[in-house]
PDB file of N, CA and C in Angstrom:
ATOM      1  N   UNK A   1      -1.621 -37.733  25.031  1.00  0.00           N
ATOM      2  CA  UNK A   1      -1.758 -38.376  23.736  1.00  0.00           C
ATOM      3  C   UNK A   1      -3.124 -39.023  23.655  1.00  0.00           C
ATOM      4  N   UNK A   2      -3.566 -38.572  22.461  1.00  0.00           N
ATOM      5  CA  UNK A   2      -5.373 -39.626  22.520  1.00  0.00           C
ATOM      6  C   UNK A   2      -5.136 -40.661  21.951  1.00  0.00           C
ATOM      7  N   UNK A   3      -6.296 -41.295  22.871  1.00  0.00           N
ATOM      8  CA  UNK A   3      -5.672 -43.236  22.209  1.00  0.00           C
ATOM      9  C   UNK A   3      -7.019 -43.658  21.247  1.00  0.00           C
ATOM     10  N   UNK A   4      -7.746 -42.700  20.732  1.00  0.00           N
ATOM     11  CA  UNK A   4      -8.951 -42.714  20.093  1.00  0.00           C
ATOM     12  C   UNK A   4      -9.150 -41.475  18.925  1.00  0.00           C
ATOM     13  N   UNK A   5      -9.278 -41.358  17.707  1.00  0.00           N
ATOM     14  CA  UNK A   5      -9.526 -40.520  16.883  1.00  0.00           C
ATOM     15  C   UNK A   5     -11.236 -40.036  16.678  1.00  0.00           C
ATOM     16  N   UNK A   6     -12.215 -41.092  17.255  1.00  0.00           N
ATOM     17  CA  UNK A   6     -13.429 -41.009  16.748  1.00  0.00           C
ATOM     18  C   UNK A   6     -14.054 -40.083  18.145  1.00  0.00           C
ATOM     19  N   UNK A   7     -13.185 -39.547  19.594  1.00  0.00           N
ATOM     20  CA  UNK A   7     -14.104 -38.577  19.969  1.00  0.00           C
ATOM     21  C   UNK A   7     -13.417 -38.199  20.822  1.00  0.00           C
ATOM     22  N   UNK A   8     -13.365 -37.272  21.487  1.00  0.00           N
ATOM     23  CA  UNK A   8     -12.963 -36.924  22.693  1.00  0.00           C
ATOM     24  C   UNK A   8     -12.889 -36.953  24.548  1.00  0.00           C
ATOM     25  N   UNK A   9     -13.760 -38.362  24.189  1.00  0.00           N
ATOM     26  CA  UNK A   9     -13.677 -39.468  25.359  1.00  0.00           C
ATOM     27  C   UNK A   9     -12.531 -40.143  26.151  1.00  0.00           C
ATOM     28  N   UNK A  10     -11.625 -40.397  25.091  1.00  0.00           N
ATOM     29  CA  UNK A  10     -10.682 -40.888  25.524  1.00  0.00           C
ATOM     30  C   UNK A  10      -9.306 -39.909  25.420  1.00  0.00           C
ATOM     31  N   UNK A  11      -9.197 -38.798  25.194  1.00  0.00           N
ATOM     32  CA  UNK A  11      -8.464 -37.961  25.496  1.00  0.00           C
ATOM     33  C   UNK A  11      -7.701 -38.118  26.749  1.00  0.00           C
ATOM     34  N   UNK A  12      -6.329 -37.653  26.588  1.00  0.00           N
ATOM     35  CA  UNK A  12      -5.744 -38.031  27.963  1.00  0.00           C
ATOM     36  C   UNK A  12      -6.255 -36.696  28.633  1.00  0.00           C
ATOM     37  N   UNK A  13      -6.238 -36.669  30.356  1.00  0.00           N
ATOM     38  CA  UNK A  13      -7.156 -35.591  30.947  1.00  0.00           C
ATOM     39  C   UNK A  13      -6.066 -33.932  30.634  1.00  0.00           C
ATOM     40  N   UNK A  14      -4.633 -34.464  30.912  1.00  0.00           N
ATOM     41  CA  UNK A  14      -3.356 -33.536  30.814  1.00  0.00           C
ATOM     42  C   UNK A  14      -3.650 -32.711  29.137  1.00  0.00           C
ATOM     43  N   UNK A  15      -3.848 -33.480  27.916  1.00  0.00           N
ATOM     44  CA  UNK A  15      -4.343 -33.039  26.781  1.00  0.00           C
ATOM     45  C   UNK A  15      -5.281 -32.018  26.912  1.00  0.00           C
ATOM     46  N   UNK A  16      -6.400 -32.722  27.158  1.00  0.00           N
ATOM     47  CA  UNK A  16      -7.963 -32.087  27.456  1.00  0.00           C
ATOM     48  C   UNK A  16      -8.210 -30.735  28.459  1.00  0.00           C
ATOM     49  N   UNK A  17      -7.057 -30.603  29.570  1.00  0.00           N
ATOM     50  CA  UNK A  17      -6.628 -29.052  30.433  1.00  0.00           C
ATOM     51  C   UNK A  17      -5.689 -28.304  29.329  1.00  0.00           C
ATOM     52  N   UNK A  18      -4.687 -28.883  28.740  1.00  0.00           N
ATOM     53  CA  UNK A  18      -4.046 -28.161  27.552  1.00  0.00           C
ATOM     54  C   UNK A  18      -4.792 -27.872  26.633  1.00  0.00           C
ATOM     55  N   UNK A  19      -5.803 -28.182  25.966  1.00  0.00           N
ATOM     56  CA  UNK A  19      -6.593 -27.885  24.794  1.00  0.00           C
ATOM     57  C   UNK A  19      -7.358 -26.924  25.621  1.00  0.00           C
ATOM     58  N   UNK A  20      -8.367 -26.803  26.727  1.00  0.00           N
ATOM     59  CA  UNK A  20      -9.116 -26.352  27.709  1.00  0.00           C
ATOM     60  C   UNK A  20      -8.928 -24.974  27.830  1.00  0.00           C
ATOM     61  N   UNK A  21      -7.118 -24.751  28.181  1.00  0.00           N
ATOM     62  CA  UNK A  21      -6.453 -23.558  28.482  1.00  0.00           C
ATOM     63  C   UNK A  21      -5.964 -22.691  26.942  1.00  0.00           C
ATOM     64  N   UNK A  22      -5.813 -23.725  26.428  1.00  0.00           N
ATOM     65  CA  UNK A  22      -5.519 -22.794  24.580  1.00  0.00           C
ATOM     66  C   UNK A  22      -6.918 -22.333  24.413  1.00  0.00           C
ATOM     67  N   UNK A  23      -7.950 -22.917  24.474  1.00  0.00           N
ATOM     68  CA  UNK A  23      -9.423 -22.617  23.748  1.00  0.00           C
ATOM     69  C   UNK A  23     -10.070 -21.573  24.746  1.00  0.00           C
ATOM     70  N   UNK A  24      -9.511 -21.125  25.920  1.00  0.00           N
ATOM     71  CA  UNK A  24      -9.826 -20.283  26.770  1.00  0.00           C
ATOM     72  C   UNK A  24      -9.229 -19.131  26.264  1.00  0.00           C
ATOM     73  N   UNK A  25      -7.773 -19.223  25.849  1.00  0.00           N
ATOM     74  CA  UNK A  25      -7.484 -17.817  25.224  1.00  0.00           C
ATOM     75  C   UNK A  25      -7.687 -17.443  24.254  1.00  0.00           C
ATOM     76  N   UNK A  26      -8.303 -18.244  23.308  1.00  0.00           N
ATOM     77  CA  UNK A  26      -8.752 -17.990  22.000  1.00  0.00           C
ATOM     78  C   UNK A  26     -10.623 -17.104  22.458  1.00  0.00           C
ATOM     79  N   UNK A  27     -10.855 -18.018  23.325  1.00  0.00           N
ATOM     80  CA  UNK A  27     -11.966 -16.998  23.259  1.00  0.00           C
ATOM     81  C   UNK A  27     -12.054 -15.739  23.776  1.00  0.00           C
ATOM     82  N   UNK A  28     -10.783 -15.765  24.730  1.00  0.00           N
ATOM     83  CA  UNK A  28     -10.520 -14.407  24.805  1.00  0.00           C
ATOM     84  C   UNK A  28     -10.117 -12.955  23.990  1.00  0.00           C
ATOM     85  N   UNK A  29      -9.297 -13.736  23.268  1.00  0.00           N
ATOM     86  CA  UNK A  29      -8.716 -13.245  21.970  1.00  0.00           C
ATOM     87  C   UNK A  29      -9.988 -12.589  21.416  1.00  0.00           C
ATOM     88  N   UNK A  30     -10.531 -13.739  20.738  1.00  0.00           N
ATOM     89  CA  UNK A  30     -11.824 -13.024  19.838  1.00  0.00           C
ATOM     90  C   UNK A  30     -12.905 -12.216  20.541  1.00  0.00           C
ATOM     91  N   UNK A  31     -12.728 -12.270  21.842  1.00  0.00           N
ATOM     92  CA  UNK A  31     -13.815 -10.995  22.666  1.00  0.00           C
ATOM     93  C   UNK A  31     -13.161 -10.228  22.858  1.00  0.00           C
ATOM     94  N   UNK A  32     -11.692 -10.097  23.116  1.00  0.00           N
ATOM     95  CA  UNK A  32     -10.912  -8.636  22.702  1.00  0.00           C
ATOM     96  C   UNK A  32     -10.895  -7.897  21.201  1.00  0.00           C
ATOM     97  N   UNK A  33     -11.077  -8.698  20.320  1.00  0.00           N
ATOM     98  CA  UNK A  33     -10.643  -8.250  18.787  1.00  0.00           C
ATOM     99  C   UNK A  33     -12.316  -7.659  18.692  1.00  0.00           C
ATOM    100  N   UNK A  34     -13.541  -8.733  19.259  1.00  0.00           N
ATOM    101  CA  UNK A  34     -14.792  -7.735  18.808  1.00  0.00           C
ATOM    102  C   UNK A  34     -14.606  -6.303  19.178  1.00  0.00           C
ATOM    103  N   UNK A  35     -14.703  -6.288  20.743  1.00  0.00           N
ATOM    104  CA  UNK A  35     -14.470  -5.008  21.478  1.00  0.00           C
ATOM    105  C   UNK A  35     -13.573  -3.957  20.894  1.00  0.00           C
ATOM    106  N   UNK A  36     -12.473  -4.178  20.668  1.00  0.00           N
ATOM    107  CA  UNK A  36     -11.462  -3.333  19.093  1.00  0.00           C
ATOM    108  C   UNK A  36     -12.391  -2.685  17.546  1.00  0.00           C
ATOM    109  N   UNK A  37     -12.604  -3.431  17.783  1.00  0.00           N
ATOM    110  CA  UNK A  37     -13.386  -3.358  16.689  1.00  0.00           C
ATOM    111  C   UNK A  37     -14.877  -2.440  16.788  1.00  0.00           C
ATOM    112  N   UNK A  38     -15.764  -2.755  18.169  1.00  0.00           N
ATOM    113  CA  UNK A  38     -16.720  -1.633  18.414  1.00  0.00           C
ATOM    114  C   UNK A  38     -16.264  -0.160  18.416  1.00  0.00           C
ATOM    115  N   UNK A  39     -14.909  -0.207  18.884  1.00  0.00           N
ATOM    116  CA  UNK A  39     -14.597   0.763  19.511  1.00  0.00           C
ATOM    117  C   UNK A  39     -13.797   1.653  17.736  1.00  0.00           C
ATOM    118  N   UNK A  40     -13.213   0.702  17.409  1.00  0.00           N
ATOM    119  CA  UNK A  40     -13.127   1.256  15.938  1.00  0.00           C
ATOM    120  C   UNK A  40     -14.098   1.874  15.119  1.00  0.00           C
ATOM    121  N   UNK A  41     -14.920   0.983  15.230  1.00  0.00           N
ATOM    122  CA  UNK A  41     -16.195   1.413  14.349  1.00  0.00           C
ATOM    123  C   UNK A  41     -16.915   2.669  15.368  1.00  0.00           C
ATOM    124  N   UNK A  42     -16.857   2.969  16.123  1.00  0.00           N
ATOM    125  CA  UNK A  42     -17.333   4.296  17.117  1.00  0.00           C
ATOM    126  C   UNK A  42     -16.368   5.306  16.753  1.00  0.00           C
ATOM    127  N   UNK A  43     -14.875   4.857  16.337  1.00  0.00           N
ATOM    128  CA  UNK A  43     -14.562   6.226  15.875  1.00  0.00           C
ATOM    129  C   UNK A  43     -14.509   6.424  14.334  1.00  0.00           C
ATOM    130  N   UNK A  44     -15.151   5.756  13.700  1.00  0.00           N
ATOM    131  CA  UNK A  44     -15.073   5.801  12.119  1.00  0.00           C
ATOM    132  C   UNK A  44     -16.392   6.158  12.046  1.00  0.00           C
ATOM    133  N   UNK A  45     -17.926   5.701  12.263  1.00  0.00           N
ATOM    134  CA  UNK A  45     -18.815   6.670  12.500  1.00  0.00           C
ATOM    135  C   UNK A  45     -19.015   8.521  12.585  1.00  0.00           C
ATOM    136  N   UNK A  46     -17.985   8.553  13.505  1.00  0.00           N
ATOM    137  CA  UNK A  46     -17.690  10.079  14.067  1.00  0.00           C
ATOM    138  C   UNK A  46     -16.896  10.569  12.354  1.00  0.00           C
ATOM    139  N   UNK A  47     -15.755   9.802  11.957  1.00  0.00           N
ATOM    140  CA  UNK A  47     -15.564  10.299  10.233  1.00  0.00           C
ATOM    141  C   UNK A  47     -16.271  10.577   9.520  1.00  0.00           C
ATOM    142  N   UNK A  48     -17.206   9.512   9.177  1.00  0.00           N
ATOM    143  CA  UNK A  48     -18.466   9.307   8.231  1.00  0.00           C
ATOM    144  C   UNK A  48     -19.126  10.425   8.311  1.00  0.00           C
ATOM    145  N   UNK A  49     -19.463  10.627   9.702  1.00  0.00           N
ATOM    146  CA  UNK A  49     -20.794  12.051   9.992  1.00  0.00           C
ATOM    147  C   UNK A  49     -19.600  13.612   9.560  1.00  0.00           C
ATOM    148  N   UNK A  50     -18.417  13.580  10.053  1.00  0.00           N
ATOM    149  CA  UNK A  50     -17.375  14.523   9.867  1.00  0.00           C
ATOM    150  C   UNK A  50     -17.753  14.489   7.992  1.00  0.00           C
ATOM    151  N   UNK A  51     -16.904  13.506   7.310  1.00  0.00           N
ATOM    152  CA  UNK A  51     -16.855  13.713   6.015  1.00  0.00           C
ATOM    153  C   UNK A  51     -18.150  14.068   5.773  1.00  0.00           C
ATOM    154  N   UNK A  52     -19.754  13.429   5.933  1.00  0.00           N
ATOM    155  CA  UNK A  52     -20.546  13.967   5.087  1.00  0.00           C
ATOM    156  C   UNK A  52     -20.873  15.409   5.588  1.00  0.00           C
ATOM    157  N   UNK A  53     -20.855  16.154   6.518  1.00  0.00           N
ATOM    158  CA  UNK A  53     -21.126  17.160   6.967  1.00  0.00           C
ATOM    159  C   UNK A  53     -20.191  18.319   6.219  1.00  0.00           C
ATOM    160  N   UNK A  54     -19.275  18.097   5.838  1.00  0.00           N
ATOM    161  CA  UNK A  54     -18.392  18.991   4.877  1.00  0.00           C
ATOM    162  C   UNK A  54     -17.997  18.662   3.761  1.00  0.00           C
ATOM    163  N   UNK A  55     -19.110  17.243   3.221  1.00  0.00           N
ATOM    164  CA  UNK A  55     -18.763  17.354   1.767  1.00  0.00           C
ATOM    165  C   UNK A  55     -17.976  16.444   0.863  1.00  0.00           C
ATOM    166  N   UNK A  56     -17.260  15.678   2.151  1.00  0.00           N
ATOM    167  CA  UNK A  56     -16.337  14.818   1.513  1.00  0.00           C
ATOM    168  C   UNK A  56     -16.602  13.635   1.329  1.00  0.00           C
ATOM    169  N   UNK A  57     -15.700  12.857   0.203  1.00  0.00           N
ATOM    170  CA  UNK A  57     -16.043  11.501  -0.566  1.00  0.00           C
ATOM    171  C   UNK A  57     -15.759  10.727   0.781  1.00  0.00           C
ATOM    172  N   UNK A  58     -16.537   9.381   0.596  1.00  0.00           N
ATOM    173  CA  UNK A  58     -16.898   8.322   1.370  1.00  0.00           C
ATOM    174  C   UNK A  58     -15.401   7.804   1.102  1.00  0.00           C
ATOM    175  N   UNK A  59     -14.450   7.946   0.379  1.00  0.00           N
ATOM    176  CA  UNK A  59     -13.409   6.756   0.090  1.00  0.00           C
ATOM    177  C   UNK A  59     -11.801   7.726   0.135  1.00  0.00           C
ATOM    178  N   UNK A  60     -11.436   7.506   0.524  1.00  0.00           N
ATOM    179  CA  UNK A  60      -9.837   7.983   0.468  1.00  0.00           C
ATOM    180  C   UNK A  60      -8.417   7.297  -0.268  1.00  0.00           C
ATOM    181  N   UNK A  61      -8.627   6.959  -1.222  1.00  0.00           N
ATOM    182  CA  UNK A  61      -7.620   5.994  -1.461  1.00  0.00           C
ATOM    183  C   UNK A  61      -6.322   6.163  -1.715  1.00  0.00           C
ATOM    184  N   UNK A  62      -5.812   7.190  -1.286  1.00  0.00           N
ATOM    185  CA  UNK A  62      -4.233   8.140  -0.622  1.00  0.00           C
ATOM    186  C   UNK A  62      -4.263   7.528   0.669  1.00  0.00           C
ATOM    187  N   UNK A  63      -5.256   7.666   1.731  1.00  0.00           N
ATOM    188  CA  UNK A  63      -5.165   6.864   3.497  1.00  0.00           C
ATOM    189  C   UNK A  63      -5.226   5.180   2.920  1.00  0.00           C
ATOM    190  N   UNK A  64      -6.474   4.709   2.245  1.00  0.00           N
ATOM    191  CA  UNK A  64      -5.946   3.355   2.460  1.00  0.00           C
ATOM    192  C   UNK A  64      -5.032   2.783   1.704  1.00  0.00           C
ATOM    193  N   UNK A  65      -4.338   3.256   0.876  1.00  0.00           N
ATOM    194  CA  UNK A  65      -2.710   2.789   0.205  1.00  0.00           C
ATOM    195  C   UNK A  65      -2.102   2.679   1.004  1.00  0.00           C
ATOM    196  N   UNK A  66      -2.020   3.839   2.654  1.00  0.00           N
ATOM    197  CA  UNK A  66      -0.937   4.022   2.876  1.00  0.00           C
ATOM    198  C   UNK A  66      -0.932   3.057   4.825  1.00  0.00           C
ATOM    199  N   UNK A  67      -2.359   2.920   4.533  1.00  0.00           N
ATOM    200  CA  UNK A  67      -3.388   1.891   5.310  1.00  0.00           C
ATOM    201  C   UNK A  67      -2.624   0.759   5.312  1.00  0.00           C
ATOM    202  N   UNK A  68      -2.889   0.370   4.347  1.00  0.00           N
ATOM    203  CA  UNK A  68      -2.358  -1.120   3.767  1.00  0.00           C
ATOM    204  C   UNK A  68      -1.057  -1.522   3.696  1.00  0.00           C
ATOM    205  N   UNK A  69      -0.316  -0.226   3.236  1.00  0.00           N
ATOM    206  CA  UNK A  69       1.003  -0.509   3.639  1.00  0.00           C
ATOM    207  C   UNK A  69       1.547  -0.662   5.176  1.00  0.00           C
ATOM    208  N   UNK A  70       1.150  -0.009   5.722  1.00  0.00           N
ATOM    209  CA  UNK A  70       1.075   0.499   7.501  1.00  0.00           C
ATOM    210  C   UNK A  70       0.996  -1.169   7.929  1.00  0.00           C
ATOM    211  N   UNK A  71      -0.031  -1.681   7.306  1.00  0.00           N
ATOM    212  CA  UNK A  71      -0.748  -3.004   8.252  1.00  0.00           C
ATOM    213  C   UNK A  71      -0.148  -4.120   7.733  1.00  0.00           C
ATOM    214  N   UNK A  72       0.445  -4.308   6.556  1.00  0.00           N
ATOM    215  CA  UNK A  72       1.509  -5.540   5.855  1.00  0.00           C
ATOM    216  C   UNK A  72       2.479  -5.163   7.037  1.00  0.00           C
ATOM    217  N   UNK A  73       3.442  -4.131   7.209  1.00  0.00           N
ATOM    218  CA  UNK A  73       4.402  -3.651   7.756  1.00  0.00           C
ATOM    219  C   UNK A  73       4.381  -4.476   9.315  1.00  0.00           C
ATOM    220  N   UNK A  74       3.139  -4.090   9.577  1.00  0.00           N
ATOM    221  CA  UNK A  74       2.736  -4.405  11.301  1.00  0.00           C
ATOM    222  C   UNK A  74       2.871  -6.385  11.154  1.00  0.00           C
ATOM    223  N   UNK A  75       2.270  -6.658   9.919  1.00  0.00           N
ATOM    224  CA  UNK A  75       1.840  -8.132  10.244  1.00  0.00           C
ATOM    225  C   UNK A  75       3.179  -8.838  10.106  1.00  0.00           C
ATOM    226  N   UNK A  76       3.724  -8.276   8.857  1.00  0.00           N
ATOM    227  CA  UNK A  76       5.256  -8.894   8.803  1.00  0.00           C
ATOM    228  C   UNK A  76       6.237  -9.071  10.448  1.00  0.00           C
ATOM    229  N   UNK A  77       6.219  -7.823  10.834  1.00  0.00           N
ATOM    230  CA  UNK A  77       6.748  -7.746  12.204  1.00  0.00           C
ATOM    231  C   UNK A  77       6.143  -8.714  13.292  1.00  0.00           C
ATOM    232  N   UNK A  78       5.529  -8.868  13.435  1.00  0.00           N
ATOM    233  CA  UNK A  78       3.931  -9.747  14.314  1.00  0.00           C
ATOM    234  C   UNK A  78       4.202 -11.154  13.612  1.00  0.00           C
ATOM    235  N   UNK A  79       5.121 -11.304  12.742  1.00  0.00           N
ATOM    236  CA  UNK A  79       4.615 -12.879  12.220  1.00  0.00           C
ATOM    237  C   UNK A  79       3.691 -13.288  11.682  1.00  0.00           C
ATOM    238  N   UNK A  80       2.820 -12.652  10.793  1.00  0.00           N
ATOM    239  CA  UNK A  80       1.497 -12.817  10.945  1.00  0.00           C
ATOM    240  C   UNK A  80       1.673 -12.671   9.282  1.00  0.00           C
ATOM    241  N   UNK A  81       0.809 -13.189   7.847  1.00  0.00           N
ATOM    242  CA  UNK A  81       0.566 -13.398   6.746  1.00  0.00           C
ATOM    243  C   UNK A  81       0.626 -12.298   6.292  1.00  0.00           C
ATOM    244  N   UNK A  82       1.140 -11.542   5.747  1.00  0.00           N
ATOM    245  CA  UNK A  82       0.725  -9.736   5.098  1.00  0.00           C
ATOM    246  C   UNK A  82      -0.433  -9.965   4.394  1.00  0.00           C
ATOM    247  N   UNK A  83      -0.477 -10.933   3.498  1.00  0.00           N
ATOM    248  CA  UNK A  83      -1.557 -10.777   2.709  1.00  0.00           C
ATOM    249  C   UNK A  83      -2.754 -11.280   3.528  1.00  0.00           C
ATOM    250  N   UNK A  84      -2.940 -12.050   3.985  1.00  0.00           N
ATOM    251  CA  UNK A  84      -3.999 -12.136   5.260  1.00  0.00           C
ATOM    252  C   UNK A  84      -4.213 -10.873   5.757  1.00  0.00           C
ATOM    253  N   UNK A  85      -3.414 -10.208   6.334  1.00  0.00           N
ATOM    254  CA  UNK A  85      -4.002  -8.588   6.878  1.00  0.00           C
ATOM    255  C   UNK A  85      -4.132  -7.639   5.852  1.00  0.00           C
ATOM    256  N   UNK A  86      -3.660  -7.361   4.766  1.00  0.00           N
ATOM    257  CA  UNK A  86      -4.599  -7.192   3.629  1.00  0.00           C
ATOM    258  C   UNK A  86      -5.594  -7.497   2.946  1.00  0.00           C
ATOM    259  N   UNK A  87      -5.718  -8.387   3.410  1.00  0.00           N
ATOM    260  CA  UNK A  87      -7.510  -8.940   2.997  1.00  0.00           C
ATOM    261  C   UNK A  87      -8.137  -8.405   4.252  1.00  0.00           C
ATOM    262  N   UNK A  88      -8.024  -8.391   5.458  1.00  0.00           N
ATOM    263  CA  UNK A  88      -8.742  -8.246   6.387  1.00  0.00           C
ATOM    264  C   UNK A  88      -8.795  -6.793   6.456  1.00  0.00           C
ATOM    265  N   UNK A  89      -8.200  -6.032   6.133  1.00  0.00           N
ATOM    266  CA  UNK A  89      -8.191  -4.565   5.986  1.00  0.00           C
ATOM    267  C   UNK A  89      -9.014  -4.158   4.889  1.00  0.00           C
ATOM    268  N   UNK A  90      -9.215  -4.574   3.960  1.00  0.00           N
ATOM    269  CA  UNK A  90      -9.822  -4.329   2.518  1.00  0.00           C
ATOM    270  C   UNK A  90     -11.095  -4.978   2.831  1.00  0.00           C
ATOM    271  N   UNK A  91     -11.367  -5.851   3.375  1.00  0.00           N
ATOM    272  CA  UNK A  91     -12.418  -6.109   3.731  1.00  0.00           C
ATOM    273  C   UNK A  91     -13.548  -4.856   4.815  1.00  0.00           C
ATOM    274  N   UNK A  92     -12.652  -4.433   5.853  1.00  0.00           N
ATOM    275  CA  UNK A  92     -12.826  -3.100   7.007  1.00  0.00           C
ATOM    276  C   UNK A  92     -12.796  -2.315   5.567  1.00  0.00           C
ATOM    277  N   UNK A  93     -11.913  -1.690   5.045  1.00  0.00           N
ATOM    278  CA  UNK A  93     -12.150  -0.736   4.245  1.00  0.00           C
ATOM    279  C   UNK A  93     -13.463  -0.819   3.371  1.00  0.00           C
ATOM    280  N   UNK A  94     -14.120  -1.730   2.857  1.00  0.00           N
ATOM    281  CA  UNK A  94     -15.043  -2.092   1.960  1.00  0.00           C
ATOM    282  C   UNK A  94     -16.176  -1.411   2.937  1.00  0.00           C
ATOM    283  N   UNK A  95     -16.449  -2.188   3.961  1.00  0.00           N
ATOM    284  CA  UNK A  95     -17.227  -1.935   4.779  1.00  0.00           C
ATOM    285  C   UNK A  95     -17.631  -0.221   5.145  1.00  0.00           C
ATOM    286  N   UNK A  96     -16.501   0.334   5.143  1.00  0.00           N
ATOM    287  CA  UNK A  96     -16.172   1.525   5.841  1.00  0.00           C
ATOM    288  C   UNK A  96     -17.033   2.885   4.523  1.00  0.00           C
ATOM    289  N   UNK A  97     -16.341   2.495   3.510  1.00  0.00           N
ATOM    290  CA  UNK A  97     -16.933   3.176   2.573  1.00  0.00           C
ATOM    291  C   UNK A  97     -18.177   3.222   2.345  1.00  0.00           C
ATOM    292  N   UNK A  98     -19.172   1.603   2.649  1.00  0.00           N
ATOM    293  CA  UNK A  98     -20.332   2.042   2.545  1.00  0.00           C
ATOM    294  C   UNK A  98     -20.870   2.501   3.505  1.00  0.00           C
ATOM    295  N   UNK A  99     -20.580   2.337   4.783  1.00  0.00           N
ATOM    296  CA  UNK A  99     -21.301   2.991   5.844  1.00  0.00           C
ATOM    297  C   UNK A  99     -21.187   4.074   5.237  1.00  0.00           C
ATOM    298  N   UNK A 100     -19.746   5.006   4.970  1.00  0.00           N
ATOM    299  CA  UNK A 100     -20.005   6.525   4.884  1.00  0.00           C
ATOM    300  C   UNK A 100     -20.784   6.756   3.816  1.00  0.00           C
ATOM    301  N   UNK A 101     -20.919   6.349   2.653  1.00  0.00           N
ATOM    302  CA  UNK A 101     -21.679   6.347   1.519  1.00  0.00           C
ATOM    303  C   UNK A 101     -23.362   6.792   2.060  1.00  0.00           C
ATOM    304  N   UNK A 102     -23.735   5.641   2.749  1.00  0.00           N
ATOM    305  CA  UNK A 102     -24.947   5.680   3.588  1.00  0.00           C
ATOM    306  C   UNK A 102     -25.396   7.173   4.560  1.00  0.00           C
ATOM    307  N   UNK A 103     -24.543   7.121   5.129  1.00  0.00           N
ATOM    308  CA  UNK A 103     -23.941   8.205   6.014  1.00  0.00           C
ATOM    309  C   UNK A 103     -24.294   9.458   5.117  1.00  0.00           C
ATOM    310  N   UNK A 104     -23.430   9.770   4.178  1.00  0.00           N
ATOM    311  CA  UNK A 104     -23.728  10.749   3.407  1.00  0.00           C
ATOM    312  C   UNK A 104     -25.200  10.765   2.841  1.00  0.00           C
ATOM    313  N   UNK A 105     -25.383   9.654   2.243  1.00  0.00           N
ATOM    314  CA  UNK A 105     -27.092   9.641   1.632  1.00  0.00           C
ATOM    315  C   UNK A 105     -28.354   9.969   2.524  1.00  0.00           C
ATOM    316  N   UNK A 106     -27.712  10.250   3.992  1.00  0.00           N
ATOM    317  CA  UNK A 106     -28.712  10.459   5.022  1.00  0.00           C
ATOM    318  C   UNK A 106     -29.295   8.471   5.262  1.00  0.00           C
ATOM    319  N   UNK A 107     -29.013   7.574   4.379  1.00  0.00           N
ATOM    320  CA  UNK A 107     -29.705   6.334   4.960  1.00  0.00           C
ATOM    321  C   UNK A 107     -28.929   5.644   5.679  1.00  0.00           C
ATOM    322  N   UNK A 108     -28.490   6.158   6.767  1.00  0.00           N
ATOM    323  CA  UNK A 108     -27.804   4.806   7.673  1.00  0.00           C
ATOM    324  C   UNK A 108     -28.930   4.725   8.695  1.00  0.00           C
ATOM    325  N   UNK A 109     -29.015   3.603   9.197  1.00  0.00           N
ATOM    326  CA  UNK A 109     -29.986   2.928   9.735  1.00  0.00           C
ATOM    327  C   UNK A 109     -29.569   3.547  11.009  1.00  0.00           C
ATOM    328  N   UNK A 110     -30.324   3.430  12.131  1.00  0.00           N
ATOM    329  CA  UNK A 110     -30.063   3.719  13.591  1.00  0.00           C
ATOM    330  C   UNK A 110     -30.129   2.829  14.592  1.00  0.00           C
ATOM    331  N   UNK A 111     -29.220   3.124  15.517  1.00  0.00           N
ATOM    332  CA  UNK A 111     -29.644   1.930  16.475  1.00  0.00           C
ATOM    333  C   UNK A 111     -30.327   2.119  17.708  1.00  0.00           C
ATOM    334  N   UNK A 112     -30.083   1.952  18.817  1.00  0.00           N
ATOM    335  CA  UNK A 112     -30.057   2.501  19.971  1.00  0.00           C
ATOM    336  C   UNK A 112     -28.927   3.837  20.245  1.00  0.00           C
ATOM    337  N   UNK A 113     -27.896   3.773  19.987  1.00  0.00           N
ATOM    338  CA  UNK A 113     -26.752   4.482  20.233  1.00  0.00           C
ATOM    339  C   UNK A 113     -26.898   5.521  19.391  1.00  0.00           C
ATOM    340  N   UNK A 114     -27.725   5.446  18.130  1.00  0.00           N
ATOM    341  CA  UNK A 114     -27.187   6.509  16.845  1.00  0.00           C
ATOM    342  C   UNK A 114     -27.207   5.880  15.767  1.00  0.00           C
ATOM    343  N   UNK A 115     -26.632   6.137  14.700  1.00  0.00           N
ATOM    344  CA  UNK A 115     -26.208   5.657  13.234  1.00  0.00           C
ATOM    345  C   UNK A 115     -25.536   4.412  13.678  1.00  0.00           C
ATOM    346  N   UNK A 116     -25.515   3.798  12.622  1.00  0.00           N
ATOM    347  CA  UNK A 116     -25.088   2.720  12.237  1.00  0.00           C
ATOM    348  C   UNK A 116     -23.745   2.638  12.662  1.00  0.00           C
ATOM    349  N   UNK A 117     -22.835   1.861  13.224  1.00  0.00           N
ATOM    350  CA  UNK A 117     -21.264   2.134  13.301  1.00  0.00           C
ATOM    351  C   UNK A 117     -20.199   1.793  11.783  1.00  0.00           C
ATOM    352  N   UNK A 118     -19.491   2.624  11.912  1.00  0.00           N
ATOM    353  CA  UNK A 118     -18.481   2.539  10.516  1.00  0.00           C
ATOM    354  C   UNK A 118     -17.387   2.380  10.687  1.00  0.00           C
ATOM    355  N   UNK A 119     -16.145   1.992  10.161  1.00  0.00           N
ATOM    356  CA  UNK A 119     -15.294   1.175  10.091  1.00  0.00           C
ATOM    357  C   UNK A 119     -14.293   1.772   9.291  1.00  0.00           C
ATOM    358  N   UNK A 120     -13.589   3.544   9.087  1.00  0.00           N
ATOM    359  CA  UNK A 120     -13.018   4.306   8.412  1.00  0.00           C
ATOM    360  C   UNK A 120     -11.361   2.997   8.645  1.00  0.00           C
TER     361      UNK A 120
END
């Protein structure tokens, strides 16, 4: 229990290993979710170059209807906000379209690795 609101000085030490050990898995968390996410965007790239190479539109909106439904489904189960993972998906989807957009226009930027990574 802290016997002080104005800092974290007086934190009890038992608190301060409990907060210590939560904020350890959180940063774990979020260096697993980047890494997910590289690895996503490495295979949505490989789409982007697929779709523009034969022609096809940057946007699918038959996959992400059925996207979106897929990922409410998952979050509901998970406990987790549906509409929160619908924003966070629509957000990836936003993203995704312009990479391929780019992709197709021949202007995606390059990195070391290649094109730009995309986010199908």
């Amino acid at each position: 229990m802290t016997t002080s609101s104005t800092g974290t000085d007086d934190v009890d030490p038992a608190v301060r290993e409990e907060l210590t050990r939560l904020r350890d898995s959180i940063d774990n968390i979020d260096a697993a979710v980047v890494h997910m996410l590289a690895e996503r965007f490495k295979c949505t790239q490989q789409v982007g170059r697929l779709k523009a190479g034969h022609r096809l539109p940057p946007a699918d909106p038959a996959r992400e209807a059925r996207q979106i439904t897929r990922l409410r489904t998952l979050a509901e189960n998970a406990k987790l906000d549906p509409a929160f993972a619908e924003k966070f998906l629509n957000f990836i989807i936003a993203e995704v379209i312009r990479h391929h957009e780019h992709i197709a226009d021949g202007t995606a930027k390059s990195t070391a690795d290649g094109p730009a990574p995309t986010t199908d």
